[in-house]
N, C-alpha and C. Protein backbone atom coordinates (compact mmCIF):
# COMPACT_ATOMS: atom_id res chain seq x y z
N UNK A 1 28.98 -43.17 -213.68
CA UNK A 1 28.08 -43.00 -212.58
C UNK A 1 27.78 -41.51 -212.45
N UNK A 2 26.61 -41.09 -212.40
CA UNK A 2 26.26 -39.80 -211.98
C UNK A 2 25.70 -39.45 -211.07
N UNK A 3 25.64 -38.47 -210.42
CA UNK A 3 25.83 -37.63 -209.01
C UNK A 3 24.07 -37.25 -208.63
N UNK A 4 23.57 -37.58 -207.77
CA UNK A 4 22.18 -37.49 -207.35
C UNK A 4 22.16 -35.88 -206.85
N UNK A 5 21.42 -34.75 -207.74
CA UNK A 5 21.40 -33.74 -206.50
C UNK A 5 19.63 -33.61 -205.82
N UNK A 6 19.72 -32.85 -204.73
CA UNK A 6 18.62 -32.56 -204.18
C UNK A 6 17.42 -31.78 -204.80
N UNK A 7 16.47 -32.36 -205.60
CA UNK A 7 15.54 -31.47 -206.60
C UNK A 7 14.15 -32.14 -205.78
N UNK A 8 13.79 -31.12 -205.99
CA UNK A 8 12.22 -31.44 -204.94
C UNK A 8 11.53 -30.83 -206.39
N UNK A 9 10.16 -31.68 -206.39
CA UNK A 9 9.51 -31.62 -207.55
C UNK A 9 7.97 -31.35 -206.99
N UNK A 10 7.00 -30.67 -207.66
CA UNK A 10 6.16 -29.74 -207.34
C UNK A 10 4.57 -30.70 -207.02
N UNK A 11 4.55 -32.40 -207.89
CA UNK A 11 3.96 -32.67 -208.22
C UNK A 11 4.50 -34.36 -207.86
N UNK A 12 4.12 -34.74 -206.68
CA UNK A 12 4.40 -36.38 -206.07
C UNK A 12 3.92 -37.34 -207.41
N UNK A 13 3.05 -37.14 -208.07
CA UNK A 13 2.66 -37.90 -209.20
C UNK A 13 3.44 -38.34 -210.43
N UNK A 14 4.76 -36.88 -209.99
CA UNK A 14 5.74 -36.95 -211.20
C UNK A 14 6.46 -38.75 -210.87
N UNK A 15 6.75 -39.10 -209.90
CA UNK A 15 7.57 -39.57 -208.84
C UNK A 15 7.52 -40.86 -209.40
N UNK A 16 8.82 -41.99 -209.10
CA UNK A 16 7.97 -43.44 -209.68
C UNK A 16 8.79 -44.11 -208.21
N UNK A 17 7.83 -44.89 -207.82
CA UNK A 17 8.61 -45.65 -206.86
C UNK A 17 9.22 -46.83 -207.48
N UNK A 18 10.72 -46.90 -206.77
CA UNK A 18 11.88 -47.85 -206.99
C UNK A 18 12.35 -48.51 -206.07
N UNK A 19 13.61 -49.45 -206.51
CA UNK A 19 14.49 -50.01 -205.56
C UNK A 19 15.86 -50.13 -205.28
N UNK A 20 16.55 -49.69 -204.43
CA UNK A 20 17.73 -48.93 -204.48
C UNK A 20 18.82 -50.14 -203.83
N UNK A 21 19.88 -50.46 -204.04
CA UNK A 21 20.91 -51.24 -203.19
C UNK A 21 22.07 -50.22 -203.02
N UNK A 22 22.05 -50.35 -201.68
CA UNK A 22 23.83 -49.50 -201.76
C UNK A 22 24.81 -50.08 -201.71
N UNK A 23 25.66 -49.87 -203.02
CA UNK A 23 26.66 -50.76 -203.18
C UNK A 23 28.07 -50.33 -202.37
N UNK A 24 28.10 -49.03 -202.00
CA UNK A 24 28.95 -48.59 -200.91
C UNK A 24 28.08 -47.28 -200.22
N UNK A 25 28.94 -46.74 -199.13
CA UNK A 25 28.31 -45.74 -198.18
C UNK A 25 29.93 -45.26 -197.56
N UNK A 26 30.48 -44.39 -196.82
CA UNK A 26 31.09 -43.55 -196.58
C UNK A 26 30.79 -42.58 -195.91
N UNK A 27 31.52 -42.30 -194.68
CA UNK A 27 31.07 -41.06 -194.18
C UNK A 27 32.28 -39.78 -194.62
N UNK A 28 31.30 -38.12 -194.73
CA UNK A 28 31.68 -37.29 -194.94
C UNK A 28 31.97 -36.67 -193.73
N UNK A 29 32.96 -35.45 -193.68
CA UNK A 29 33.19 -34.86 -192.56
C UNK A 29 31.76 -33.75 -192.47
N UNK A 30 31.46 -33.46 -191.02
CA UNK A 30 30.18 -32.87 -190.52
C UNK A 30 30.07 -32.18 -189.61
N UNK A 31 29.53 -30.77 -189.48
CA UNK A 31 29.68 -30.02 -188.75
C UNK A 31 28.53 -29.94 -187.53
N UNK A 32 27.50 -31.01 -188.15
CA UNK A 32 26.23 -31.08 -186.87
C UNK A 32 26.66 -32.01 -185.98
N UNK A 33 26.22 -31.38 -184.71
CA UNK A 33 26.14 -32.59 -183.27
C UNK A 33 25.08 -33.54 -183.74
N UNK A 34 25.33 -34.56 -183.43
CA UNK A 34 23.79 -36.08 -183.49
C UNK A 34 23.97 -36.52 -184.64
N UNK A 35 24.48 -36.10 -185.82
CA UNK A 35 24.46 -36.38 -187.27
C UNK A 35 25.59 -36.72 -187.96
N UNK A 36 25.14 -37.37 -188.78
CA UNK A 36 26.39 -37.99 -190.11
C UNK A 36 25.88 -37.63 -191.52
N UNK A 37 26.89 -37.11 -192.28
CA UNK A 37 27.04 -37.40 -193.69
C UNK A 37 27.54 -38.40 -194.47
N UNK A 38 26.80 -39.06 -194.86
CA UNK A 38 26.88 -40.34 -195.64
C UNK A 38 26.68 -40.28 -197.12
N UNK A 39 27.84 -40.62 -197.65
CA UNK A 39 28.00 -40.78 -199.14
C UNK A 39 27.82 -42.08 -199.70
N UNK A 40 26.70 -42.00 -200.55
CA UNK A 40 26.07 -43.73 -200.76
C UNK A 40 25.98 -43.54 -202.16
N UNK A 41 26.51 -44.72 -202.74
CA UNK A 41 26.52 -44.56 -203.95
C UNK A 41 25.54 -46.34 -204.54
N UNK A 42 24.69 -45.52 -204.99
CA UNK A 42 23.63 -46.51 -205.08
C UNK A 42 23.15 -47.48 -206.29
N UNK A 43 22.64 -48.87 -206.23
CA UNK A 43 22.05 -49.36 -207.93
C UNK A 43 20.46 -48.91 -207.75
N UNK A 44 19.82 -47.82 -208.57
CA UNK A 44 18.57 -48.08 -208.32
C UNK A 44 18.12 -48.76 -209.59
N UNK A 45 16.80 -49.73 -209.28
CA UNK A 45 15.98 -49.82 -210.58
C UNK A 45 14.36 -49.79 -210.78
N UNK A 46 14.60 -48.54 -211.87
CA UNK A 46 13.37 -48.53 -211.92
C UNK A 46 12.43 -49.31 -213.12
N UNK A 47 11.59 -49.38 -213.15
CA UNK A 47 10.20 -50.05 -214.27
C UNK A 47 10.98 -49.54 -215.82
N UNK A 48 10.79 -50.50 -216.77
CA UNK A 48 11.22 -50.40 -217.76
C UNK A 48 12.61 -49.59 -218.21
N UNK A 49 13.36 -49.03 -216.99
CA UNK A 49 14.72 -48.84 -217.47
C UNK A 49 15.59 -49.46 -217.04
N UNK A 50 17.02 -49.74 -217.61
CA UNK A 50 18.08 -50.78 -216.58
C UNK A 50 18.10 -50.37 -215.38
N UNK A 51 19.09 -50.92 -214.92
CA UNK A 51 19.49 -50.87 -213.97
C UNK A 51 20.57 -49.70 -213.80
N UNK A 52 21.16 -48.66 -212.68
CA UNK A 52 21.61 -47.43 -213.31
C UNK A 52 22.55 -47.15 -211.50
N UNK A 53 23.50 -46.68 -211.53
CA UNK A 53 24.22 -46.43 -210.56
C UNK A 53 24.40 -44.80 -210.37
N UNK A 54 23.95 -44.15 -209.11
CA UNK A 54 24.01 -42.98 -208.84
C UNK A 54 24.62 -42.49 -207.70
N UNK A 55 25.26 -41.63 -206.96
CA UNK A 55 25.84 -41.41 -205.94
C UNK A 55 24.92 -39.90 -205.05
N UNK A 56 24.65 -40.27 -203.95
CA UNK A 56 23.89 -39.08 -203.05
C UNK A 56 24.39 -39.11 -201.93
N UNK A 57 24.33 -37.67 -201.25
CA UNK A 57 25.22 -37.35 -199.96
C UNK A 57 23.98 -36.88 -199.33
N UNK A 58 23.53 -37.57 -197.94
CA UNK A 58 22.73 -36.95 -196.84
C UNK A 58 23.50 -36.57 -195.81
N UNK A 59 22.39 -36.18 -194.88
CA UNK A 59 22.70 -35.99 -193.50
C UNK A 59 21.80 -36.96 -192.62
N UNK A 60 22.25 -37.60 -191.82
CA UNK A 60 21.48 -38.66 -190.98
C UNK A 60 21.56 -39.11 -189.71
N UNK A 61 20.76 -39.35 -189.07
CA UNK A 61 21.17 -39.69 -187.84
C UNK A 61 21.82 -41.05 -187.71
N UNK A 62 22.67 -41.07 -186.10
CA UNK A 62 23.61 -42.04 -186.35
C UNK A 62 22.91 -43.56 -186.22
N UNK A 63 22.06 -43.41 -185.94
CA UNK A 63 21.56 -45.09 -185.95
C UNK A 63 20.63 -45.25 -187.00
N UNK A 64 20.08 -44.39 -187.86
CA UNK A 64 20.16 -44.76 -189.19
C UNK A 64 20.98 -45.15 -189.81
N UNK A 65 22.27 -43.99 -189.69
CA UNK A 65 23.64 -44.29 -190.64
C UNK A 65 24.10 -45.87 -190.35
N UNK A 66 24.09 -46.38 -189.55
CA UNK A 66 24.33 -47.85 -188.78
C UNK A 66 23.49 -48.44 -189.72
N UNK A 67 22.73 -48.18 -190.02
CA UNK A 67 22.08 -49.20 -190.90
C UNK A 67 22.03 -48.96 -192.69
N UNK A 68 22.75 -48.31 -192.87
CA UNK A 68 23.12 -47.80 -194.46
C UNK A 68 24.22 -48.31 -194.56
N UNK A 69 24.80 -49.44 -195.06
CA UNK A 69 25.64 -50.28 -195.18
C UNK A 69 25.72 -51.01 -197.08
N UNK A 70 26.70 -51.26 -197.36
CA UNK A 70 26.51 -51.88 -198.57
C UNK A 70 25.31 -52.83 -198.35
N UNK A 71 24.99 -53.63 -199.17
CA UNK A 71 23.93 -54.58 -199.38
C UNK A 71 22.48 -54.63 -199.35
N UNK A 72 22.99 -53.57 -198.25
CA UNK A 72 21.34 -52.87 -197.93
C UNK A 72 20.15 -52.22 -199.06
N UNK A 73 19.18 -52.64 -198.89
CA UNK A 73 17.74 -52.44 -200.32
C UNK A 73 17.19 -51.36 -199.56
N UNK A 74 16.59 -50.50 -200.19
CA UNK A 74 15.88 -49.49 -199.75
C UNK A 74 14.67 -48.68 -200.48
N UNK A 75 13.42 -48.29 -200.30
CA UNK A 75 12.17 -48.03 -201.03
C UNK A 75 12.97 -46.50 -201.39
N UNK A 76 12.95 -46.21 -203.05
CA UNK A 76 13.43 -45.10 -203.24
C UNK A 76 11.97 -44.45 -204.12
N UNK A 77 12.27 -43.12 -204.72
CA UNK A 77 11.35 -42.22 -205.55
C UNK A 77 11.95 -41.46 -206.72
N UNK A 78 11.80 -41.79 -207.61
CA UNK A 78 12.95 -41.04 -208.74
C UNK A 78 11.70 -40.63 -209.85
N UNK A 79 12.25 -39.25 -210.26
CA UNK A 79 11.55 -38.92 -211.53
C UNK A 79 11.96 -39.35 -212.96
N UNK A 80 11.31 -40.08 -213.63
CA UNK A 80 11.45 -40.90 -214.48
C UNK A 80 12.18 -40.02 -215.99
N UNK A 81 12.07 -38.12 -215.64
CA UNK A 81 12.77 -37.61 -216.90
C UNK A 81 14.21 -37.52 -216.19
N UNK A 82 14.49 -37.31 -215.05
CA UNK A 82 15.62 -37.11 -214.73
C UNK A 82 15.97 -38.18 -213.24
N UNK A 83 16.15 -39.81 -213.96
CA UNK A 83 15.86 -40.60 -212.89
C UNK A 83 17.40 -40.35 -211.84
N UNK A 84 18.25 -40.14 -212.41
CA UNK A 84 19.69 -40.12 -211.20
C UNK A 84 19.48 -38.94 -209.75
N UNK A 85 18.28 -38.57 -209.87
CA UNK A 85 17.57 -37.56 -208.56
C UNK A 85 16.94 -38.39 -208.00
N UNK A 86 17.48 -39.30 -206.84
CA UNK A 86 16.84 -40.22 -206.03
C UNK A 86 16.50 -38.98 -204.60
N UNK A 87 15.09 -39.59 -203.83
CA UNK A 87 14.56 -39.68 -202.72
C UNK A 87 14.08 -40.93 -202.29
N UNK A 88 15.44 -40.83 -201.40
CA UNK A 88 14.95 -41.99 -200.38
C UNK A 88 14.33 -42.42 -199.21
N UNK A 89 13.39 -43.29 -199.32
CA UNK A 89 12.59 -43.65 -197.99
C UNK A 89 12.96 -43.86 -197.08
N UNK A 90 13.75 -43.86 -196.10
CA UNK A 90 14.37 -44.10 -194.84
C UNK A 90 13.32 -45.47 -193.79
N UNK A 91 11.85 -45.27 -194.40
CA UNK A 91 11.31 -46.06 -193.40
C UNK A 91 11.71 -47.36 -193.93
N UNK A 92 11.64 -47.69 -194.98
CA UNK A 92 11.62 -49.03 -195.28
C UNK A 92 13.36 -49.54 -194.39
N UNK A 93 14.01 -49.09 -194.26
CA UNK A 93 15.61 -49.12 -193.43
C UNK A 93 14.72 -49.65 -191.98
N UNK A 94 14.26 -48.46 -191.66
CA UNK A 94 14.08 -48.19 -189.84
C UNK A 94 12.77 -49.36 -189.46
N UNK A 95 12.09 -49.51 -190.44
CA UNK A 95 10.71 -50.57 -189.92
C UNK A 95 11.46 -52.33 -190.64
């Protein structure tokens, strides 16, 4: 399993939209008031590659975090040269 880091990419077109399950979640210790760090370690899959397990640490609010639970599916964005760099949609969770 490899480790999701935070890479922001210059060009949304690079981007492929996916679908993510979290197969676990965890909270990290956190130094903000209102917020949680959540360690989610995820299956995403995207178009013509397997299926691929990655792990990413946010910061979130707590009634999001309430809803980041194993089982849970979620609209993700991964760049297809370096797909284990997930961005995740949060709306598809909250709507």
């Amino acid at each position: 399993m490899e480790s999701s880091k935070d890479t922001y990419w210059h060009n949304d077109d690079e981007l492929e939209l996916a679908r993510a399950t979290i197969l676990h979640a965890s909270q990290m210790p956190c130094n903000e008031p209102d917020a949680i760090v959540l360690m989610l370690v995820l299956e995403v899959r995207v178009r013509g590659l397997p299926p691929y397990q990655t792990a990413v640490s946010r910061l979130v609010s707590p009634e999001l975090a309430g809803r980041l639970e194993a089982g849970t599916t979620l609209d993700v964005r991964v760049n297809p040269s370096t797909p284990t760099n997930v961005i995740m949609d949060f709306r598809s969770v909250l709507f």
